[in-house]
Protein backbone atom coordinates (compact mmCIF):
# COMPACT_ATOMS: atom_id res chain seq x y z
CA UNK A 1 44.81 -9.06 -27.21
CA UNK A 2 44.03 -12.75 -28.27
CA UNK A 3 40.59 -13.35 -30.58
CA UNK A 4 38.36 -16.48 -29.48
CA UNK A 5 34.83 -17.38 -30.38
CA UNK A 6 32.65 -18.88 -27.80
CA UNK A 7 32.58 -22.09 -29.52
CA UNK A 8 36.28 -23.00 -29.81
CA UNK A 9 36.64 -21.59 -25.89
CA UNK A 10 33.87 -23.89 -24.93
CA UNK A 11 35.64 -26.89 -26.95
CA UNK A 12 38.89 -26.22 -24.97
CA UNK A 13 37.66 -26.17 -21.48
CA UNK A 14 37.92 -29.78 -21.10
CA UNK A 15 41.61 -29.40 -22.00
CA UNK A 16 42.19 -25.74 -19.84
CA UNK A 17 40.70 -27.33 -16.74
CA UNK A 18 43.10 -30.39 -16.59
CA UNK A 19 45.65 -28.19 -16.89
CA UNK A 20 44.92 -26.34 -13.69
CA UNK A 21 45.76 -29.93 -12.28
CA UNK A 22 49.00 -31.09 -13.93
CA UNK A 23 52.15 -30.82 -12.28
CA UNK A 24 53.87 -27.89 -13.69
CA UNK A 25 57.01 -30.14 -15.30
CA UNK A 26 54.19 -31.09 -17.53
CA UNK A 27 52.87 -27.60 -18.35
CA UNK A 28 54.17 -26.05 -21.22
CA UNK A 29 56.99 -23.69 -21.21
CA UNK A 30 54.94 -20.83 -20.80
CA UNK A 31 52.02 -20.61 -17.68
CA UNK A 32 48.90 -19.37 -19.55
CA UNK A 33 46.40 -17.55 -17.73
CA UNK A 34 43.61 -16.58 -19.96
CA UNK A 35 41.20 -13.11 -18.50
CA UNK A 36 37.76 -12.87 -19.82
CA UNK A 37 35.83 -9.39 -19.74
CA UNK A 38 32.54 -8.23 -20.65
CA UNK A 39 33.72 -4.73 -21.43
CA UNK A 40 34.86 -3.10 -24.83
CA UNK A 41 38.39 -2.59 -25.59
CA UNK A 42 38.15 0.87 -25.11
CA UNK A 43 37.41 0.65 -21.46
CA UNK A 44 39.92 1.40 -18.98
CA UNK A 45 39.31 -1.74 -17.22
CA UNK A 46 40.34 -3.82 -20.57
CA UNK A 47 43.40 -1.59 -21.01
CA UNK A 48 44.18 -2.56 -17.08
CA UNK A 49 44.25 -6.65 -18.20
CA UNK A 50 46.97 -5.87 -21.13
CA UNK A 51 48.58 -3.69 -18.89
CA UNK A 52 48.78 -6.32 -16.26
CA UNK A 53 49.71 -8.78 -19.09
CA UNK A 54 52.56 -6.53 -20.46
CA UNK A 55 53.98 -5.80 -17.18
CA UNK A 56 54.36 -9.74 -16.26
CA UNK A 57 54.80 -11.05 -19.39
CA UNK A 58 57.96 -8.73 -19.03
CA UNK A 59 59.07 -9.40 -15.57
CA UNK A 60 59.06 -13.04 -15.84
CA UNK A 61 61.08 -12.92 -19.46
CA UNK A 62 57.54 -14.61 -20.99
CA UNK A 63 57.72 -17.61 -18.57
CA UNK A 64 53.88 -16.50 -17.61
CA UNK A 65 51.75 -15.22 -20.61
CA UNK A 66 48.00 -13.05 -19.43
CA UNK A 67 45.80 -13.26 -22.59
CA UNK A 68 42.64 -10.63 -22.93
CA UNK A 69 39.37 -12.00 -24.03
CA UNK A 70 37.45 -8.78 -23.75
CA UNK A 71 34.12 -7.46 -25.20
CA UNK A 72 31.90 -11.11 -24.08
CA UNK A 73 33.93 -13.13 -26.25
CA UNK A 74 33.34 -16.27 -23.72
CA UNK A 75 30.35 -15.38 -22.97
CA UNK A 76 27.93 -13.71 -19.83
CA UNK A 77 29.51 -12.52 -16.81
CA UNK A 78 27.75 -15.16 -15.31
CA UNK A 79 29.63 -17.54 -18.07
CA UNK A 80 32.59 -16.31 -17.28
CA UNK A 81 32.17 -16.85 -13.47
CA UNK A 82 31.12 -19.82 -14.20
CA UNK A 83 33.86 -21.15 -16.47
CA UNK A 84 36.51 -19.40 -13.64
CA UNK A 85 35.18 -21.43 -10.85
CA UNK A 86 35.45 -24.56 -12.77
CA UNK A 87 38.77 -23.93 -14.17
CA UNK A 88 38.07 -23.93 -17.83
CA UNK A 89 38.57 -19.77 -16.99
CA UNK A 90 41.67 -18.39 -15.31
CA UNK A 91 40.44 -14.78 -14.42
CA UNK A 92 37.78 -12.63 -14.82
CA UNK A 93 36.42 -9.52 -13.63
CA UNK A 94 32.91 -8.45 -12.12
CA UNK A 95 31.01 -6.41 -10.09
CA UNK A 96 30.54 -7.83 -6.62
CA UNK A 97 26.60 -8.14 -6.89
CA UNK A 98 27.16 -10.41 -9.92
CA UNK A 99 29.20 -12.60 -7.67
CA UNK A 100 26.29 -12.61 -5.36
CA UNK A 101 25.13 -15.65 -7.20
CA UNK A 102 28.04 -17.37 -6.03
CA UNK A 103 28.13 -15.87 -2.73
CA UNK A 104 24.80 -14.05 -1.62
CA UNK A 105 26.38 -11.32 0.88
CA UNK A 106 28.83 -10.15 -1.25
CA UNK A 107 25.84 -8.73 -3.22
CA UNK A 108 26.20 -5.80 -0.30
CA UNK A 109 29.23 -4.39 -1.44
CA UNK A 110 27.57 -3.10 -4.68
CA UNK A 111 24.88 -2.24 -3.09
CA UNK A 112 22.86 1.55 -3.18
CA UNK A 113 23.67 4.53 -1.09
CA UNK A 114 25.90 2.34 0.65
CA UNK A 115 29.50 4.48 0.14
CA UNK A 116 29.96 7.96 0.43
CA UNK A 117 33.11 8.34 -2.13
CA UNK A 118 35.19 6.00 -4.10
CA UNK A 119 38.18 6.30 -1.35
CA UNK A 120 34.93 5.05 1.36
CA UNK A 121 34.85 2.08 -0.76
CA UNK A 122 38.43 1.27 -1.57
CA UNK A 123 38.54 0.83 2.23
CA UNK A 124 36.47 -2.48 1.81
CA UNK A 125 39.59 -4.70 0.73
CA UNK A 126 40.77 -4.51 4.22
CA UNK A 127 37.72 -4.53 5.79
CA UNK A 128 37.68 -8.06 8.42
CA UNK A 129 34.29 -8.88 6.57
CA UNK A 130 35.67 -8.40 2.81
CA UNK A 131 38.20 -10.73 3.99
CA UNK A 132 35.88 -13.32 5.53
CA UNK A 133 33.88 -13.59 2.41
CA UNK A 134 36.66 -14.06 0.49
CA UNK A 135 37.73 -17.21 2.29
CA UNK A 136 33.82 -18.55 2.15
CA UNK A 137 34.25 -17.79 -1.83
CA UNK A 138 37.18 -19.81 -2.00
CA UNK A 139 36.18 -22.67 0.32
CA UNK A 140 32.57 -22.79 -1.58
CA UNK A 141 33.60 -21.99 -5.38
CA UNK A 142 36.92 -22.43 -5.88
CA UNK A 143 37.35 -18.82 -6.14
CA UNK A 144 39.51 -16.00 -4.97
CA UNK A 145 38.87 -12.27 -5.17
CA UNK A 146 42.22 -10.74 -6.28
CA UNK A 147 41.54 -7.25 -5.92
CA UNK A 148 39.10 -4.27 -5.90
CA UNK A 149 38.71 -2.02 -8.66
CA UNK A 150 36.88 1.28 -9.47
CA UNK A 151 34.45 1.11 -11.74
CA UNK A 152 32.60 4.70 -11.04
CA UNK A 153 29.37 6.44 -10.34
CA UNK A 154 26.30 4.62 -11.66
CA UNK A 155 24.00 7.46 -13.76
CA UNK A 156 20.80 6.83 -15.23
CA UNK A 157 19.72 7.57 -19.24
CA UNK A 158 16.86 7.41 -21.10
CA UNK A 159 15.99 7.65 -24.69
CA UNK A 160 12.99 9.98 -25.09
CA UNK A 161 11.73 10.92 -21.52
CA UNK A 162 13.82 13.87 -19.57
CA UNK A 163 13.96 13.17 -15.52
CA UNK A 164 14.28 15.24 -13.11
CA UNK A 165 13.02 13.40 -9.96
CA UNK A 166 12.10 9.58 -9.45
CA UNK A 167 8.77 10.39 -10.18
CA UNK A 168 9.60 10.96 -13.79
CA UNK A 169 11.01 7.13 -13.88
CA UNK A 170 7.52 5.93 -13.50
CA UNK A 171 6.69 2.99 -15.25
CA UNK A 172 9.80 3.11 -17.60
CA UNK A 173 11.44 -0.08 -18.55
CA UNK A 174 15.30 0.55 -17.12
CA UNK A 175 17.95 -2.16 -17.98
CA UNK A 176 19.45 -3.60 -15.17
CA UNK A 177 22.19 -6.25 -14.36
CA UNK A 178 20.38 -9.78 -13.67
CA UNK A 179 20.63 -8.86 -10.38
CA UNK A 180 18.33 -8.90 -6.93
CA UNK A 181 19.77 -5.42 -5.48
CA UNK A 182 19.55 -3.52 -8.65
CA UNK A 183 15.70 -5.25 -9.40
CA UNK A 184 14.76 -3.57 -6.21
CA UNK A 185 16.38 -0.15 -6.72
CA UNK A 186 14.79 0.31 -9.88
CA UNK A 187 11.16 -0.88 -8.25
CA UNK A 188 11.34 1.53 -5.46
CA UNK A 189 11.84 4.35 -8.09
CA UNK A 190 8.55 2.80 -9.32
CA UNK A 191 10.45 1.77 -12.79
CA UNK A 192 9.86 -1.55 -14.28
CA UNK A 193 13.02 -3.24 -13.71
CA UNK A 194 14.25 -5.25 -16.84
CA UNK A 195 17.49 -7.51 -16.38
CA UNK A 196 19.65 -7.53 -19.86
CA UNK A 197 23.09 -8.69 -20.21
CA UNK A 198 25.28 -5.99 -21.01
CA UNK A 199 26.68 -7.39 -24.56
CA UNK A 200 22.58 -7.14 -25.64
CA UNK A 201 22.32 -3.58 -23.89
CA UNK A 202 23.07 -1.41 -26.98
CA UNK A 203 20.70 -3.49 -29.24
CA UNK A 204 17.92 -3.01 -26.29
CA UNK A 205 18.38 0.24 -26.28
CA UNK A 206 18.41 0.86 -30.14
CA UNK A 207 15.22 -1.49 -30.84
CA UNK A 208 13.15 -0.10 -27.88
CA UNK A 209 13.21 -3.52 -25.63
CA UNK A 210 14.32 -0.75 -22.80
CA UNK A 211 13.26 3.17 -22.00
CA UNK A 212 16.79 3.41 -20.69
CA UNK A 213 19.83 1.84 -18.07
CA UNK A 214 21.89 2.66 -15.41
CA UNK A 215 26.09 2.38 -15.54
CA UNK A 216 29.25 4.87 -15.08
CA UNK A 217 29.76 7.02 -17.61
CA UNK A 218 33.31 5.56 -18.84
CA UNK A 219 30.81 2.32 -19.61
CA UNK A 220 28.05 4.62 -21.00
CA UNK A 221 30.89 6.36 -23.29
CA UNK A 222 32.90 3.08 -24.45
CA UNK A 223 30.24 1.30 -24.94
CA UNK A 224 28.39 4.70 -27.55
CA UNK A 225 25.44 4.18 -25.45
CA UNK A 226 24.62 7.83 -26.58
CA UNK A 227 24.21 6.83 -29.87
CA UNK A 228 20.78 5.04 -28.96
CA UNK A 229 20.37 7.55 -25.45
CA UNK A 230 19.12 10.83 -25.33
CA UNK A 231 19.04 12.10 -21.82
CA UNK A 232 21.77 11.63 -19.02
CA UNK A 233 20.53 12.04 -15.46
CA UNK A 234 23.16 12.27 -13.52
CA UNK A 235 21.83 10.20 -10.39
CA UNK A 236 25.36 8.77 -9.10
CA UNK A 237 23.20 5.98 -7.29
CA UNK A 238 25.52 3.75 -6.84
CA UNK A 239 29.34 3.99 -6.42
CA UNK A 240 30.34 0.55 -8.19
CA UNK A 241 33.64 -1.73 -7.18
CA UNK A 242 34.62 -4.28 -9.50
CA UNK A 243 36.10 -7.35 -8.55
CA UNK A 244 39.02 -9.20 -10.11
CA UNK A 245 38.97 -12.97 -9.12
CA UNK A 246 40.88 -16.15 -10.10
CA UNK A 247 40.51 -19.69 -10.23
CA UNK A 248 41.95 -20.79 -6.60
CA UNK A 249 43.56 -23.87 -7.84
CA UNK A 250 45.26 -22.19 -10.74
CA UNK A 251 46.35 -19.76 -7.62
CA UNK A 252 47.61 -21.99 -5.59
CA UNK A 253 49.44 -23.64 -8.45
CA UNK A 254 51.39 -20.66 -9.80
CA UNK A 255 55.18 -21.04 -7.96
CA UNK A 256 55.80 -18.19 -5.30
CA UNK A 257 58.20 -16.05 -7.16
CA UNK A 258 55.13 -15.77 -10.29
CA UNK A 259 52.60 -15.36 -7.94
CA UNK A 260 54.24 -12.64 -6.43
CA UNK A 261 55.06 -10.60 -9.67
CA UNK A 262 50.94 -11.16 -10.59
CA UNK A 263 50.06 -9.44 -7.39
CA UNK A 264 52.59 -6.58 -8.13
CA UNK A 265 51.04 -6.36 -11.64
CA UNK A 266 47.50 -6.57 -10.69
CA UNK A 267 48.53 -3.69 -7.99
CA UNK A 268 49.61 -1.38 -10.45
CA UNK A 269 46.95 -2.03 -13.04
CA UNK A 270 44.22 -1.16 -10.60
CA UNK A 271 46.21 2.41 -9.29
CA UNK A 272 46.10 3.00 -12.92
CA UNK A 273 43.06 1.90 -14.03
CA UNK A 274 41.46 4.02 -10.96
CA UNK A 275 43.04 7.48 -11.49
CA UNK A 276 42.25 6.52 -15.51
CA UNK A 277 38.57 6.29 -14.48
CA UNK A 278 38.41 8.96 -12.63
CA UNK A 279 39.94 11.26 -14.73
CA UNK A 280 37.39 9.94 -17.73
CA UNK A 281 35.11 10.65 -15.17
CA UNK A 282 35.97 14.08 -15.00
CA UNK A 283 35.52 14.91 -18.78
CA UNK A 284 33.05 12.73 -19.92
CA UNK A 285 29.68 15.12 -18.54
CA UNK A 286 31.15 17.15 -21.24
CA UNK A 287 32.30 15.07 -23.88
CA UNK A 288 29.00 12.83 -23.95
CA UNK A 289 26.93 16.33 -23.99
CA UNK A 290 28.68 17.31 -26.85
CA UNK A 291 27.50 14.17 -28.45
CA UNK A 292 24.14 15.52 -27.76
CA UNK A 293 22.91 14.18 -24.84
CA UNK A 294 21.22 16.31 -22.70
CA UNK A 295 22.15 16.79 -18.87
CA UNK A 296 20.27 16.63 -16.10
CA UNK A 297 21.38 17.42 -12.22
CA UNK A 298 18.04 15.77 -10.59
CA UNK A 299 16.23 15.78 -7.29
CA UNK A 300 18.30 13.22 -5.49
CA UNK A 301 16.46 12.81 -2.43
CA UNK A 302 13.47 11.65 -4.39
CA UNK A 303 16.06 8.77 -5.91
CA UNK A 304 17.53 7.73 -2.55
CA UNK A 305 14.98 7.93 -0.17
CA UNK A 306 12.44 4.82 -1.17
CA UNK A 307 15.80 2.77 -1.47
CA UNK A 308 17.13 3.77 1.83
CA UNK A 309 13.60 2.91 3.40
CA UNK A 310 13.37 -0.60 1.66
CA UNK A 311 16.33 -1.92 0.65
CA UNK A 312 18.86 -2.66 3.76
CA UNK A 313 15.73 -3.95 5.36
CA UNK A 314 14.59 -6.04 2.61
CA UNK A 315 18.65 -7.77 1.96
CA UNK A 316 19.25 -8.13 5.91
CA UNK A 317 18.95 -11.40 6.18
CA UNK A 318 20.88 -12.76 2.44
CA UNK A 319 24.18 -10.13 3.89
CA UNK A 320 23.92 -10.71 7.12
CA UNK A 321 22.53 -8.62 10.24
CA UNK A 322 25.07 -5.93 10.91
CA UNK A 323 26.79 -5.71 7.83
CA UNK A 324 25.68 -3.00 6.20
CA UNK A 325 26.03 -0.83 8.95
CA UNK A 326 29.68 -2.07 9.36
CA UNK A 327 30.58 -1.42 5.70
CA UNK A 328 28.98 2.15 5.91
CA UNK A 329 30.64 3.09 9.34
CA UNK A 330 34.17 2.36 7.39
């Protein structure tokens, strides 16, 4: 795992991006692709990059080096996204409606109530629309979506109030991503939607900027949100994919026989970084209620039924008629 500040990552991109678009006789000896994550290095999804990293760094006898920048070193997600797309980046990974800012119906596949189980989602990556969006990402930003991770069931905390049905969420300030589909989850709970990146989200939390937030609970736990939490409600609004995505040109760069171990790599890191997930997912009700949080099993009707009556409705026309109806009949 490689150590950066912002400042000397910012005062390299110049440099990184003209890489991307030297031959590779003038490259040096080793292909470096650098992976920048928002997440702590406790996270399963961190311990998926060096994973990756080990397994190709391996496999192609250290011709092609992966280096982790995890924990917001660079940066936002949006930073990041930004920094991938113009090359400065290699890799990064994000939930899908984050990349909704680069491509607005992508937002959908992170959106509400829209799978049924984590196995209804992983069907997605083959889905003929998944794999029409990805080609408008890379025609429009220069970016390609690798792969589809599991990044688990969204639950909600709060620091002081207990919940047991939407109505309790009145007028709370929740953290949410900077994003449209989560602003207008939290509003028809009647919540005061408040976007904060995640690298500020503990801070929020501790200093009383936010009542509480929303995330899986292997992001809850790494991250000691229950430190400055009090009350788990275990809501499961949302059943979240992340998305792994690379710089297109870097892609397209990399010679076959490279390209071809990455994929491998990035294959197994995601099967283990999903059963790794889920099995956290598994203990952590427990573990994070021995921390002394308290548990809640709340009313979930009274959570999904405003969103189900506003929210398709309200995003028809930014994913596109039809389309959530196709990803939900998967």
């Amino acid at each position: 795992m490689t150590k950066l500040t912002k400042r000397a990552f910012l005062a390299g991109s110049a440099a990184a991006g003209a890489m991307i678009a030297m031959p590779t006789v003038l490259r040096a000896q080793a292909t470096v692709l650098r992976w920048g994550e928002m997440l702590p290095v406790t996270h399963p999804q961190v311990q998926m990059v060096d994973r990756i990293a080990k397994e190709v760094k391996e496999k192609t006898s250290g011709r092609v080096d992966i280096q982790s920048f995890p924990a917001g070193q660079l940066g936002s997600g949006k930073d990041m996204m930004e920094s991938v797309a113009s090359g400065a980046l290699t890799m990064t990974t994000d939930g899908a409606a984050a990349l909704g800012s680069f491509l607005p119906q992508l937002s959908v596949v992170e959106a509400p109530y829209l799978w049924r189980d984590p196995a209804h989602m992983a069907k997605v990556a083959k889905a003929p629309v998944f794999t029409q969006m990805n080609e408008e990402l890379i025609k429009k930003r220069g970016l390609r979506m690798a792969a589809v991770t599991y990044y688990g069931k969204r639950h909600l905390t709060t620091g002081s109030k207990v919940v047991k049905s939407a109505a309790d969420v009145a007028g709370l300030k929740l953290r949410v991503p900077p994003v449209d589909t989560f602003r207008a989850m939290v509003e028809a709970w009647g919540a005061k939607a408040t976007p904060v990146n995640f690298n500020e989200l503990y801070l929020a939390l501790s200093q009383g900027a936010v009542d509480g937030q929303e995330n899986p609970l292997p992001t809850i736990h790494s991250a000691k949100l229950q430190e400055v939490q009090k009350h788990l409600i275990l809501t499961g609004h949302i059943i979240t994919p992340r998305l792994i995505v690379i710089n297109q040109d870097f892609w397209k760069g990399l010679k076959d026989a490279d390209r071809a171990i990455i994929e491998t790599a990035i294959a197994n890191g995601v099967a283990w970084q999903d059963a790794e997930l889920t099995s956290q997912e598994g203990s952590l009700v427990a573990t994070l209620k021995a921390a002394g949080m308290s548990v809640t099993e709340p009313d979930l009707e009274s959570f999904s039924k405003p969103v189900l009556a506003t929210l398709p409705k309200q995003f028809e026309s930014k994913w596109g008629k039809g389309t959530w109806d196709a990803l939900a009949a998967l």
